[in-house]
PDB file of N, CA and C in Angstrom:
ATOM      1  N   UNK A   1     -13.454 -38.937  29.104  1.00  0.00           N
ATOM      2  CA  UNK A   1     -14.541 -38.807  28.153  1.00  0.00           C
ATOM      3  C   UNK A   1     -15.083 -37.389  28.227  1.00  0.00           C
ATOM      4  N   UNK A   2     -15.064 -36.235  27.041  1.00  0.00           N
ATOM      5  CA  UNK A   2     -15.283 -35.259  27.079  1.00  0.00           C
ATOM      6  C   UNK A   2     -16.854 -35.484  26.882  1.00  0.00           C
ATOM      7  N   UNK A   3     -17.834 -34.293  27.262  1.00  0.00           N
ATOM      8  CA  UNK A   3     -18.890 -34.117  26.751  1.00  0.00           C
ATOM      9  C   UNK A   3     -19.139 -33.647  25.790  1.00  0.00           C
ATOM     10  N   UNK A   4     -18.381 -32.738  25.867  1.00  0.00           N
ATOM     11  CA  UNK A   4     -18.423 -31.532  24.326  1.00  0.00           C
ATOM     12  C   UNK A   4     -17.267 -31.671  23.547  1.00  0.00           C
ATOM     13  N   UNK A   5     -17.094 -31.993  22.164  1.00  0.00           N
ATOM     14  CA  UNK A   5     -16.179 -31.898  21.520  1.00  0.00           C
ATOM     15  C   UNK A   5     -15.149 -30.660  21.334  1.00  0.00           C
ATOM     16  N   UNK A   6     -13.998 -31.147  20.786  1.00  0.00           N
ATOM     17  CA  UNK A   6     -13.730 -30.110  20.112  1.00  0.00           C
ATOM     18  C   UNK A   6     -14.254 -29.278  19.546  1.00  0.00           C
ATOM     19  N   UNK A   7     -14.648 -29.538  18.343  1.00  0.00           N
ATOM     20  CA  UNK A   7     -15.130 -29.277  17.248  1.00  0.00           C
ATOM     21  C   UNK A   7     -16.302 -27.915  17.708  1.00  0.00           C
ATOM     22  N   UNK A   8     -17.001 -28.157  18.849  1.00  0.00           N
ATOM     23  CA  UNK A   8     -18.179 -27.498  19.428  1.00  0.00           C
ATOM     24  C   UNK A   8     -17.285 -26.791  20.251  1.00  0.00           C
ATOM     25  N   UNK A   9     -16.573 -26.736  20.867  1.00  0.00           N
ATOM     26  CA  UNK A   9     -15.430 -25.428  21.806  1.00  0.00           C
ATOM     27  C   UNK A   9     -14.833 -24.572  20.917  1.00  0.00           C
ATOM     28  N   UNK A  10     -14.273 -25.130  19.287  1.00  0.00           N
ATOM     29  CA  UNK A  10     -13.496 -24.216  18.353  1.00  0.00           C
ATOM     30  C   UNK A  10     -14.654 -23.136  17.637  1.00  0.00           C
ATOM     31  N   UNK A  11     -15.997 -24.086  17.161  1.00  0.00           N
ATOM     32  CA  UNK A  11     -17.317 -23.439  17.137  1.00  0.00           C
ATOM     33  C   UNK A  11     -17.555 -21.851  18.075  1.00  0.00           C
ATOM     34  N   UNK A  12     -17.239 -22.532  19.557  1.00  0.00           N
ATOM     35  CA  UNK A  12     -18.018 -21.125  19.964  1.00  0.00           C
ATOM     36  C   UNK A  12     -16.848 -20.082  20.391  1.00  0.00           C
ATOM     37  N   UNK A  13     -15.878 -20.642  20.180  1.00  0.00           N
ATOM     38  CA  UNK A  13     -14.799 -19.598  20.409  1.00  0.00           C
ATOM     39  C   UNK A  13     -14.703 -18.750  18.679  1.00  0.00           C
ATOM     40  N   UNK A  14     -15.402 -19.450  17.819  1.00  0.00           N
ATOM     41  CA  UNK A  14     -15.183 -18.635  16.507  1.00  0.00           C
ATOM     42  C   UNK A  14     -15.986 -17.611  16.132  1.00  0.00           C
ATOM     43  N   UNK A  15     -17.522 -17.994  16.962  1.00  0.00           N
ATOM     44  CA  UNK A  15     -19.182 -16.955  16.890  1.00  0.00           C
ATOM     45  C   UNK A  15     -18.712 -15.954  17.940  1.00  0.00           C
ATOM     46  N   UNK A  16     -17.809 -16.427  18.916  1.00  0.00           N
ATOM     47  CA  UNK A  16     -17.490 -15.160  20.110  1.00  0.00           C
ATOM     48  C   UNK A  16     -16.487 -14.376  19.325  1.00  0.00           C
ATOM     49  N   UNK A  17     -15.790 -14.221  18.827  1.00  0.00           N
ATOM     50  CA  UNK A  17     -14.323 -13.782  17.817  1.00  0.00           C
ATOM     51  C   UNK A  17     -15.616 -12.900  16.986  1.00  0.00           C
ATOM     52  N   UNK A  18     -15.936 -13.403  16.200  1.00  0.00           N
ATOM     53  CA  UNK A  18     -17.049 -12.578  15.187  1.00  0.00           C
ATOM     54  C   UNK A  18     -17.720 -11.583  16.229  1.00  0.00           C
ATOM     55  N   UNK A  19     -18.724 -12.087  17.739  1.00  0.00           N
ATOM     56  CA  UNK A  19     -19.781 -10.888  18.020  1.00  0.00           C
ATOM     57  C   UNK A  19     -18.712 -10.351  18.049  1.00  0.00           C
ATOM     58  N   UNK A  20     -17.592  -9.928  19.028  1.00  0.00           N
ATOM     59  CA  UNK A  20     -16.808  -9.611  19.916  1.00  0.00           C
ATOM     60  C   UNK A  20     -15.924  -8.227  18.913  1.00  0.00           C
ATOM     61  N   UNK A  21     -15.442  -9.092  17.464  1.00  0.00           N
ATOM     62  CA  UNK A  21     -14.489  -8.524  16.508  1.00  0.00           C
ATOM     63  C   UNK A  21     -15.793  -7.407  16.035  1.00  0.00           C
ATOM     64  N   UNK A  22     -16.994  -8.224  15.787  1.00  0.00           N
ATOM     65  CA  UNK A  22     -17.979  -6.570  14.952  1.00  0.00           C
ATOM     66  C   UNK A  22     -17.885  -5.254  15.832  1.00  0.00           C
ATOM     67  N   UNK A  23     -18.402  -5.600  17.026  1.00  0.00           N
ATOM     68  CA  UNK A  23     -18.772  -5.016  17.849  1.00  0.00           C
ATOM     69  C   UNK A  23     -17.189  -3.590  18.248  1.00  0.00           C
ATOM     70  N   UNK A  24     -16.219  -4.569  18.423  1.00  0.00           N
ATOM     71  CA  UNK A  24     -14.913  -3.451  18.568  1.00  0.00           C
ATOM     72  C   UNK A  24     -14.730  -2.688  17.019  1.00  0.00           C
ATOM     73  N   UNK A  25     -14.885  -3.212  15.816  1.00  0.00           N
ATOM     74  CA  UNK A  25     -14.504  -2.314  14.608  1.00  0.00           C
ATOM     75  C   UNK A  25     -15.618  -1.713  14.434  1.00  0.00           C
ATOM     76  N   UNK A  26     -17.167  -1.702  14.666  1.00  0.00           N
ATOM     77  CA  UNK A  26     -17.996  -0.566  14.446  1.00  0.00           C
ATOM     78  C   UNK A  26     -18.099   0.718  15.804  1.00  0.00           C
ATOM     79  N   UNK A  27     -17.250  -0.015  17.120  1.00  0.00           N
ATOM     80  CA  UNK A  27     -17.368   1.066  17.798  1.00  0.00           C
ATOM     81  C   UNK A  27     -16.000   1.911  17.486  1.00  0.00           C
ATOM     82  N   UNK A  28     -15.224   1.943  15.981  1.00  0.00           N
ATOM     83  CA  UNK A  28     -13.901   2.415  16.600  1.00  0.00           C
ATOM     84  C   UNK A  28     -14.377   4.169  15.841  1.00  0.00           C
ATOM     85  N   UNK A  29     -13.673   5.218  16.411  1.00  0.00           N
ATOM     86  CA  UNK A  29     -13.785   6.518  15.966  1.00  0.00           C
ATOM     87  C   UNK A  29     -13.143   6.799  14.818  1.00  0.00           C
ATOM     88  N   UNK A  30     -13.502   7.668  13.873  1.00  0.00           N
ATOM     89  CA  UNK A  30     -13.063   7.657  12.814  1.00  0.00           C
ATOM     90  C   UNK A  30     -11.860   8.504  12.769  1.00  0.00           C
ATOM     91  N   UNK A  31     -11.101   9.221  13.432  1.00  0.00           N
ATOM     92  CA  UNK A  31      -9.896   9.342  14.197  1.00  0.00           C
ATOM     93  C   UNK A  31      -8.612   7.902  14.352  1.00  0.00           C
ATOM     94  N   UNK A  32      -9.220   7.215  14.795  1.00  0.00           N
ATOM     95  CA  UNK A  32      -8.506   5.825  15.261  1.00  0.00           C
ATOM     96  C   UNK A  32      -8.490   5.031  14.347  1.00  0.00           C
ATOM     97  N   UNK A  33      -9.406   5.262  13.241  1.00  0.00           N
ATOM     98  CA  UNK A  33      -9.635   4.434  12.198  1.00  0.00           C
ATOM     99  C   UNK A  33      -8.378   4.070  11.520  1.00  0.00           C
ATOM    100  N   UNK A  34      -7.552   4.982  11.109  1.00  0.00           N
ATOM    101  CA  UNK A  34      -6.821   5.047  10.551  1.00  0.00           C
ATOM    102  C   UNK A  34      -5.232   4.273  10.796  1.00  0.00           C
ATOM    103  N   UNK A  35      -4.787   4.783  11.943  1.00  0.00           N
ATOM    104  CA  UNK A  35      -3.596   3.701  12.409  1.00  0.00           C
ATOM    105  C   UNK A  35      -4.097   2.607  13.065  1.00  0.00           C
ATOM    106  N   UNK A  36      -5.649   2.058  13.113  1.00  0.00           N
ATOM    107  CA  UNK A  36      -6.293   0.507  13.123  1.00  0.00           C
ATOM    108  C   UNK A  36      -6.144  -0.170  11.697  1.00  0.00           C
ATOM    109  N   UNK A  37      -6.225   0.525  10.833  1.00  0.00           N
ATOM    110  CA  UNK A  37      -5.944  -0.105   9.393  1.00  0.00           C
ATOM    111  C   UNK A  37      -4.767  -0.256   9.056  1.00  0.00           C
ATOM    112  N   UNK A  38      -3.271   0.902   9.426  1.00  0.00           N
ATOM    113  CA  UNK A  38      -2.462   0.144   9.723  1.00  0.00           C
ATOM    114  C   UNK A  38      -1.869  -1.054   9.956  1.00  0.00           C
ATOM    115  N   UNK A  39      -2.046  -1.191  10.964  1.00  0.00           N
ATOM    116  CA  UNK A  39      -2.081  -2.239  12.191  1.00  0.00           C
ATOM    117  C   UNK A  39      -2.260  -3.364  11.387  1.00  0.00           C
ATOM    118  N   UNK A  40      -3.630  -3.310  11.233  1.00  0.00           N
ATOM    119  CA  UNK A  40      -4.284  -4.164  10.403  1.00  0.00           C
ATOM    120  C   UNK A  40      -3.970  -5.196   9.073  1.00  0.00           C
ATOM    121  N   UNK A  41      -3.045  -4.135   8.710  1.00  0.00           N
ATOM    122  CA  UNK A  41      -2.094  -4.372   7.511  1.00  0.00           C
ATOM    123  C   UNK A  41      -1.192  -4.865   7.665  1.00  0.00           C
ATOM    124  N   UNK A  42      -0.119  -4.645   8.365  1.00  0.00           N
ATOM    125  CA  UNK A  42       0.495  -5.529   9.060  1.00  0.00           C
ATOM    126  C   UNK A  42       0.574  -6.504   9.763  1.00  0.00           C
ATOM    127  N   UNK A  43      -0.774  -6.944  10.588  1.00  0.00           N
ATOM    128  CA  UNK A  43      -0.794  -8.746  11.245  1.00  0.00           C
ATOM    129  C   UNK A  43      -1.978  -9.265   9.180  1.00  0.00           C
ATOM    130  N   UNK A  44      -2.009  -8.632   8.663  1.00  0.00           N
ATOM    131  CA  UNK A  44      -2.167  -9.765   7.394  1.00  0.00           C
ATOM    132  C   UNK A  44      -1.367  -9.749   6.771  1.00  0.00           C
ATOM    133  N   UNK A  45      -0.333  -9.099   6.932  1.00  0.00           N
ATOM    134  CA  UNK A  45       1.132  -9.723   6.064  1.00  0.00           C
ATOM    135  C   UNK A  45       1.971 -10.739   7.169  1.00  0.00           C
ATOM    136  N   UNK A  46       1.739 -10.819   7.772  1.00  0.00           N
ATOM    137  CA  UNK A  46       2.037 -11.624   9.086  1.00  0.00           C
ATOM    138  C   UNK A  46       1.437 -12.885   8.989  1.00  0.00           C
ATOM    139  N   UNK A  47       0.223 -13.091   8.421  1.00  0.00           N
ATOM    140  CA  UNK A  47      -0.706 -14.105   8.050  1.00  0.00           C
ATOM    141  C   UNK A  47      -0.277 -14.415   6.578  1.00  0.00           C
ATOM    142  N   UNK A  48      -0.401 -13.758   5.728  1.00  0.00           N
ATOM    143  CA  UNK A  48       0.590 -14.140   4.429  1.00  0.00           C
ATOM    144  C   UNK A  48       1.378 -15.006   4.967  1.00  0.00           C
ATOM    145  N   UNK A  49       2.407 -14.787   5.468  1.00  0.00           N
ATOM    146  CA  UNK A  49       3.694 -15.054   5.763  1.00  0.00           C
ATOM    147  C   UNK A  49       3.405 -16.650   6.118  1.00  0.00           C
ATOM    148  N   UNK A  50       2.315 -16.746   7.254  1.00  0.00           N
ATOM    149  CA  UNK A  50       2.195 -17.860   8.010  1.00  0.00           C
ATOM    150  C   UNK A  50       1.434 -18.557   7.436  1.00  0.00           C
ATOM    151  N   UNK A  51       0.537 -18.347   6.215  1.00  0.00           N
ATOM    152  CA  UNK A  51      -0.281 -19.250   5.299  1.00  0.00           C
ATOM    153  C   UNK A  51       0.799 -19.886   4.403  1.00  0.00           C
ATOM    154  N   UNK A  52       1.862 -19.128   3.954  1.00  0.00           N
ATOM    155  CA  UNK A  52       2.727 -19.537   2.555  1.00  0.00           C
ATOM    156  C   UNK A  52       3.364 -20.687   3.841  1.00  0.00           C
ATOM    157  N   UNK A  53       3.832 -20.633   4.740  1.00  0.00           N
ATOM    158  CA  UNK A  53       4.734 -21.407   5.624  1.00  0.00           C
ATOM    159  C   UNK A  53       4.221 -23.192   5.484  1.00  0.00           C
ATOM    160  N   UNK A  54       2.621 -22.770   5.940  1.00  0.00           N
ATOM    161  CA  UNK A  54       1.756 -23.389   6.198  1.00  0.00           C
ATOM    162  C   UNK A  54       1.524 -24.302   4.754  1.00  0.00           C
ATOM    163  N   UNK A  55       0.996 -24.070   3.553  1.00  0.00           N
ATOM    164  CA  UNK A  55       1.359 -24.421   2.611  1.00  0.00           C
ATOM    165  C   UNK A  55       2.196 -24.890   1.780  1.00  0.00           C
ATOM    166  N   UNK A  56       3.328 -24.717   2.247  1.00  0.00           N
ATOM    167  CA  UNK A  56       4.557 -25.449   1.935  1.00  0.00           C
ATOM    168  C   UNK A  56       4.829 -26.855   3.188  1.00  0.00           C
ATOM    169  N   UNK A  57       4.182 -26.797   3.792  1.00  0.00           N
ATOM    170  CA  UNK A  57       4.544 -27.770   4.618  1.00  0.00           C
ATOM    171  C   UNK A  57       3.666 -28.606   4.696  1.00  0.00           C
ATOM    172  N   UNK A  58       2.407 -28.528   3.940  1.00  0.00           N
ATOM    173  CA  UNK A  58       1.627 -29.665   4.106  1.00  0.00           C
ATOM    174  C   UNK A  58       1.957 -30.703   2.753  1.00  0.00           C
ATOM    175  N   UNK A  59       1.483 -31.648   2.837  1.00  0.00           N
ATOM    176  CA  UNK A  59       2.089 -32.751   1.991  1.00  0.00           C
ATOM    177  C   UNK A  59       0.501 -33.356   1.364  1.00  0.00           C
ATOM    178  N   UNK A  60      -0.739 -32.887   1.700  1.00  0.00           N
ATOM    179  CA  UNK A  60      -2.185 -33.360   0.779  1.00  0.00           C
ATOM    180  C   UNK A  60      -2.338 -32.167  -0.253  1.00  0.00           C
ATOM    181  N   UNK A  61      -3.348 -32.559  -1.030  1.00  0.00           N
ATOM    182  CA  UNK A  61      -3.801 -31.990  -1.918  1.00  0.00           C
ATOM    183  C   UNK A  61      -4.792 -30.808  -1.397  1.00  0.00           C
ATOM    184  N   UNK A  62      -5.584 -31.019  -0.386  1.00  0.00           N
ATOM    185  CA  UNK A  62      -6.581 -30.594   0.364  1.00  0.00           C
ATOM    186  C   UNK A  62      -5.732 -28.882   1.102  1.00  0.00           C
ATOM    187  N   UNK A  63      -4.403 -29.941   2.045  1.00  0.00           N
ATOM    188  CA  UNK A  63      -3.875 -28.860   2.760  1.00  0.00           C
ATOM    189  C   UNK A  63      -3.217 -27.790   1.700  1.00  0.00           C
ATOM    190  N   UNK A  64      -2.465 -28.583   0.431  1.00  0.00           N
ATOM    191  CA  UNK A  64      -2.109 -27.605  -0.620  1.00  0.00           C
ATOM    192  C   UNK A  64      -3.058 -26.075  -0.728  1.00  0.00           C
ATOM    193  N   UNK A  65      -4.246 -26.854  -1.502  1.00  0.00           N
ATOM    194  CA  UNK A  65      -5.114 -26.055  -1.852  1.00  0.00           C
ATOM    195  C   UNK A  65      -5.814 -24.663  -0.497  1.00  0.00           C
ATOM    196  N   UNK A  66      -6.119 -25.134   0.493  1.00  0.00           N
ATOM    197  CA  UNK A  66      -6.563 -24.056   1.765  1.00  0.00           C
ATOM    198  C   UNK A  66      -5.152 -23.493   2.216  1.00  0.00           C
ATOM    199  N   UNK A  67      -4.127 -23.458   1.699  1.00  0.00           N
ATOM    200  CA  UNK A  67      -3.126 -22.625   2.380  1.00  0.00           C
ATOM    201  C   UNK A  67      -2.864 -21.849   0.825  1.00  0.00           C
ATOM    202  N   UNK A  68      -3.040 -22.236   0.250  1.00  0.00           N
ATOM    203  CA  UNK A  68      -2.888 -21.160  -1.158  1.00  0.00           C
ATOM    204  C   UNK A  68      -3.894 -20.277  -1.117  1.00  0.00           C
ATOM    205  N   UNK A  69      -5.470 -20.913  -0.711  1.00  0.00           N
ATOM    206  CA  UNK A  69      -6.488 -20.065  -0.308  1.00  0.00           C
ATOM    207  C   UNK A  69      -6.440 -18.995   0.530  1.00  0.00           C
ATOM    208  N   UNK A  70      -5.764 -19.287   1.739  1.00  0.00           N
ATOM    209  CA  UNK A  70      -5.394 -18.546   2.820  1.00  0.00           C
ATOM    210  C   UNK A  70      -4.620 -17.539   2.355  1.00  0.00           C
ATOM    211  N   UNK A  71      -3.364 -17.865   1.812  1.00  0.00           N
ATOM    212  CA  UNK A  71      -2.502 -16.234   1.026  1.00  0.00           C
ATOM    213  C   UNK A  71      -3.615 -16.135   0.420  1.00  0.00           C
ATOM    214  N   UNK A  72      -4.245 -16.103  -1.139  1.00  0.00           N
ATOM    215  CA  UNK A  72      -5.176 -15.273  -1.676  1.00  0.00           C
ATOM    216  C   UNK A  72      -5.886 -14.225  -0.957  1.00  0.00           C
ATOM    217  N   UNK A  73      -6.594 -14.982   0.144  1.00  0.00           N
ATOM    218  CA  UNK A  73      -7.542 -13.893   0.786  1.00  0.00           C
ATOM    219  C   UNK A  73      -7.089 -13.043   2.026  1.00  0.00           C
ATOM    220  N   UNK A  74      -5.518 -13.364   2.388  1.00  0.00           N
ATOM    221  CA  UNK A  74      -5.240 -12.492   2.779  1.00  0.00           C
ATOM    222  C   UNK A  74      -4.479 -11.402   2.216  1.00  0.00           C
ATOM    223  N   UNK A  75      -3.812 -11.663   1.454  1.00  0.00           N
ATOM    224  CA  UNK A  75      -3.379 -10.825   0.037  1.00  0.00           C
ATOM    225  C   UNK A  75      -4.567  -9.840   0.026  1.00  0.00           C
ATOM    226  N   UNK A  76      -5.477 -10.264  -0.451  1.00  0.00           N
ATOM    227  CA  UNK A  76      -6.863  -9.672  -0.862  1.00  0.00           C
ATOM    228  C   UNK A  76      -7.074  -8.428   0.290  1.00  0.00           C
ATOM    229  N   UNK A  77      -7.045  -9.259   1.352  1.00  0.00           N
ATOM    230  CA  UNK A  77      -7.132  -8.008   2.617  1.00  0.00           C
ATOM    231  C   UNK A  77      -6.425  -7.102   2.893  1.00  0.00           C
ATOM    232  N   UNK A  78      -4.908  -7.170   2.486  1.00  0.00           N
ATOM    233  CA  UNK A  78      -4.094  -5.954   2.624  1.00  0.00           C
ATOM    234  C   UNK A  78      -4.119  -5.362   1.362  1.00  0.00           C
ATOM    235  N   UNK A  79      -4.702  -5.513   0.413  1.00  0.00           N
ATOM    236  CA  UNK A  79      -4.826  -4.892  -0.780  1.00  0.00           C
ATOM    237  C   UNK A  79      -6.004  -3.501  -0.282  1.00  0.00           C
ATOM    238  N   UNK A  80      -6.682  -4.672  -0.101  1.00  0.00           N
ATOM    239  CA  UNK A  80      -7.964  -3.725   0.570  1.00  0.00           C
ATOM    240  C   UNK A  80      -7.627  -3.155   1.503  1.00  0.00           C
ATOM    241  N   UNK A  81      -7.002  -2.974   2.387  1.00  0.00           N
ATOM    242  CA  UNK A  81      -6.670  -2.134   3.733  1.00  0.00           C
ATOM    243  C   UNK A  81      -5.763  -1.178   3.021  1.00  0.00           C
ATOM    244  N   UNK A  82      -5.284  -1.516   2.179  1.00  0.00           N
ATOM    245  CA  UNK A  82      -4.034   0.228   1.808  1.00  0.00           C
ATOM    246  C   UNK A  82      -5.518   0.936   0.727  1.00  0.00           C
ATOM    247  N   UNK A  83      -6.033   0.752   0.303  1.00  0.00           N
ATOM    248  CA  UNK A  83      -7.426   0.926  -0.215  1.00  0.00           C
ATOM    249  C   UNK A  83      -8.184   1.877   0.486  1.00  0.00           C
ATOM    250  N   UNK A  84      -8.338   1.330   1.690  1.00  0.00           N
ATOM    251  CA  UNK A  84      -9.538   2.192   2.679  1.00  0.00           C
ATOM    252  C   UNK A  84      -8.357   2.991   3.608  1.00  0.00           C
ATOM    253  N   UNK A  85      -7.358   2.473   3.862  1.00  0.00           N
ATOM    254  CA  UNK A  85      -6.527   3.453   4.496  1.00  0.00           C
ATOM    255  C   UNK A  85      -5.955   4.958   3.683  1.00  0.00           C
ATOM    256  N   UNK A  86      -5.899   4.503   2.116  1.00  0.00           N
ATOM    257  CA  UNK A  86      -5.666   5.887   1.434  1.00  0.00           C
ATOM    258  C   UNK A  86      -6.335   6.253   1.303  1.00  0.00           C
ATOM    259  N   UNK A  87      -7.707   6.284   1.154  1.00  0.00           N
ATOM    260  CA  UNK A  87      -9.076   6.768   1.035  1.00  0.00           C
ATOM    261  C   UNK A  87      -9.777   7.602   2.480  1.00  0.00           C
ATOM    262  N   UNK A  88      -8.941   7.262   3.447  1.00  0.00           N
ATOM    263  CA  UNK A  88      -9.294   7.763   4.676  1.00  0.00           C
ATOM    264  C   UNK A  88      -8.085   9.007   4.652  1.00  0.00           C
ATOM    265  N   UNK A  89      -7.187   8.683   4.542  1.00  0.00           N
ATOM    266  CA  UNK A  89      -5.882   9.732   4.404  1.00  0.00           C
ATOM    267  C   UNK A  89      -6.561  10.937   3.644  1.00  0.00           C
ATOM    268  N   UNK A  90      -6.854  10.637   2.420  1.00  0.00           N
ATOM    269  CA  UNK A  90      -7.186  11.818   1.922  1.00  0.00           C
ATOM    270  C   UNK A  90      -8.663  12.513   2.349  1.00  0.00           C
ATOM    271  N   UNK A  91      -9.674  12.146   2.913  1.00  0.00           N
ATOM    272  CA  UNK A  91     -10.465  12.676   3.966  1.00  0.00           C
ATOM    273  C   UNK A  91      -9.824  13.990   4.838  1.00  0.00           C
ATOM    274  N   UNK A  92      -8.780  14.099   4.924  1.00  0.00           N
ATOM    275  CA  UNK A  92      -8.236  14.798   6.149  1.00  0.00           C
ATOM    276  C   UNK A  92      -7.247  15.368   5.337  1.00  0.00           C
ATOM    277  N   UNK A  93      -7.064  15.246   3.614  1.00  0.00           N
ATOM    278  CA  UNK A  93      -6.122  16.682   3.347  1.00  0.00           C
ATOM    279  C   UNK A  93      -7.160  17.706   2.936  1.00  0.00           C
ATOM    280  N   UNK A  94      -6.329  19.241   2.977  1.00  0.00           N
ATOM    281  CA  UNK A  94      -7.009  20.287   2.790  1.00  0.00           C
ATOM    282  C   UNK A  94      -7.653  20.467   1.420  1.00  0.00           C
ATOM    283  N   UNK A  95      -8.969  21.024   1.185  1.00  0.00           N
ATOM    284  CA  UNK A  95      -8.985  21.080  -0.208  1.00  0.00           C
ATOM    285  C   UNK A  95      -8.291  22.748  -0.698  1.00  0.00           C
ATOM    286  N   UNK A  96      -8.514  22.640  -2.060  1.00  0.00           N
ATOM    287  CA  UNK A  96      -7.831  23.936  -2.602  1.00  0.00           C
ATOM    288  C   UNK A  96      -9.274  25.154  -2.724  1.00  0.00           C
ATOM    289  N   UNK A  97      -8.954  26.100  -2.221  1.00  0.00           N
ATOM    290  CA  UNK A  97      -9.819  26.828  -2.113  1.00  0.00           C
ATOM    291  C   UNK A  97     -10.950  27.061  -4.224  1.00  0.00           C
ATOM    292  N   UNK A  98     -11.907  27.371  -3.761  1.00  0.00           N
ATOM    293  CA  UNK A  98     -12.677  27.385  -4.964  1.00  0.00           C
ATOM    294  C   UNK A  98     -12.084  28.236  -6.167  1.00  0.00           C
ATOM    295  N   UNK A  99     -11.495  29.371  -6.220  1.00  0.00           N
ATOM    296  CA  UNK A  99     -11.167  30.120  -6.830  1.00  0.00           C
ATOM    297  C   UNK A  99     -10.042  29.232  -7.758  1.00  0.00           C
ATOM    298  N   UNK A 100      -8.936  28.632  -7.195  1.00  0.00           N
ATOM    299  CA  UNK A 100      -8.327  27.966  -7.668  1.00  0.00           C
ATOM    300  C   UNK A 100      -8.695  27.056  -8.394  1.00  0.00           C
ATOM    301  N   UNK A 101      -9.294  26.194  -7.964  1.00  0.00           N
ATOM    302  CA  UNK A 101     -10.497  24.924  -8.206  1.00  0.00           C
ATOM    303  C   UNK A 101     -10.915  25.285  -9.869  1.00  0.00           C
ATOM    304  N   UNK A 102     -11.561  26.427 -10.045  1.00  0.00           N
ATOM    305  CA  UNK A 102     -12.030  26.821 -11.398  1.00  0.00           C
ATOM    306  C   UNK A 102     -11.233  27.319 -12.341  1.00  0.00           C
ATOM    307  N   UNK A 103     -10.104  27.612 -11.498  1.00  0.00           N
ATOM    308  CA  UNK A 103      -8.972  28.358 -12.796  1.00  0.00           C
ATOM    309  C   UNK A 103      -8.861  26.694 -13.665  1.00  0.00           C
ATOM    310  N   UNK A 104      -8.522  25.667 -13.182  1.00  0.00           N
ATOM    311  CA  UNK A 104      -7.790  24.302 -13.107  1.00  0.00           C
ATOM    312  C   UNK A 104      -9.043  24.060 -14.084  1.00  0.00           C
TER     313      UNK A 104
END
């Protein structure tokens, strides 16, 4: 006879994942930022992968629907990560000096 459910162990292992996950992506340097978004991009195509799996293998209407959900919003996230990752890339190319700038 457990005291504490499941349900209340998956709970606090999910609020620890959240402090734990803010706390490492607002301390990361904006240096590192960049091959973290990487990265990043790659375990959610990894999750794609394992939502479509996941979705094909369930047999309810319910499981249908949250594994189609699951690709969407991770779709969504690597959309967004090549997004903020090219947007960071170009942070760090050179600009063209002014003179040029005004001929253009």
């Amino acid at each position: 006879m457990d005291l504490i459910s499941d349900g209340i162990y998956n709970l606090i292992i999910f609020v620890l994942a959240i402090y734990i996950g803010y706390h490492v992506v607002w301390n990361v340097t904006p240096a590192l930022h960049t091959p973290l978004m990487a990265v990043t991009n790659a375990i959610s195509a990894i999750v794609i992968v394992g939502a479509m799996l996941a979705a094909a293998l369930t047999v309810t209407p319910l499981g249908k629907a949250m594994g189609t959900l699951a690709v969407a919003l991770a779709a969504v996230n690597v959309f967004g990560g090549f997004l903020v990752t090219r947007r960071m890339l170009e942070m760090f190319k050179k600009k063209a000096p002014k003179a040029q700038a005004e001929k253009h």
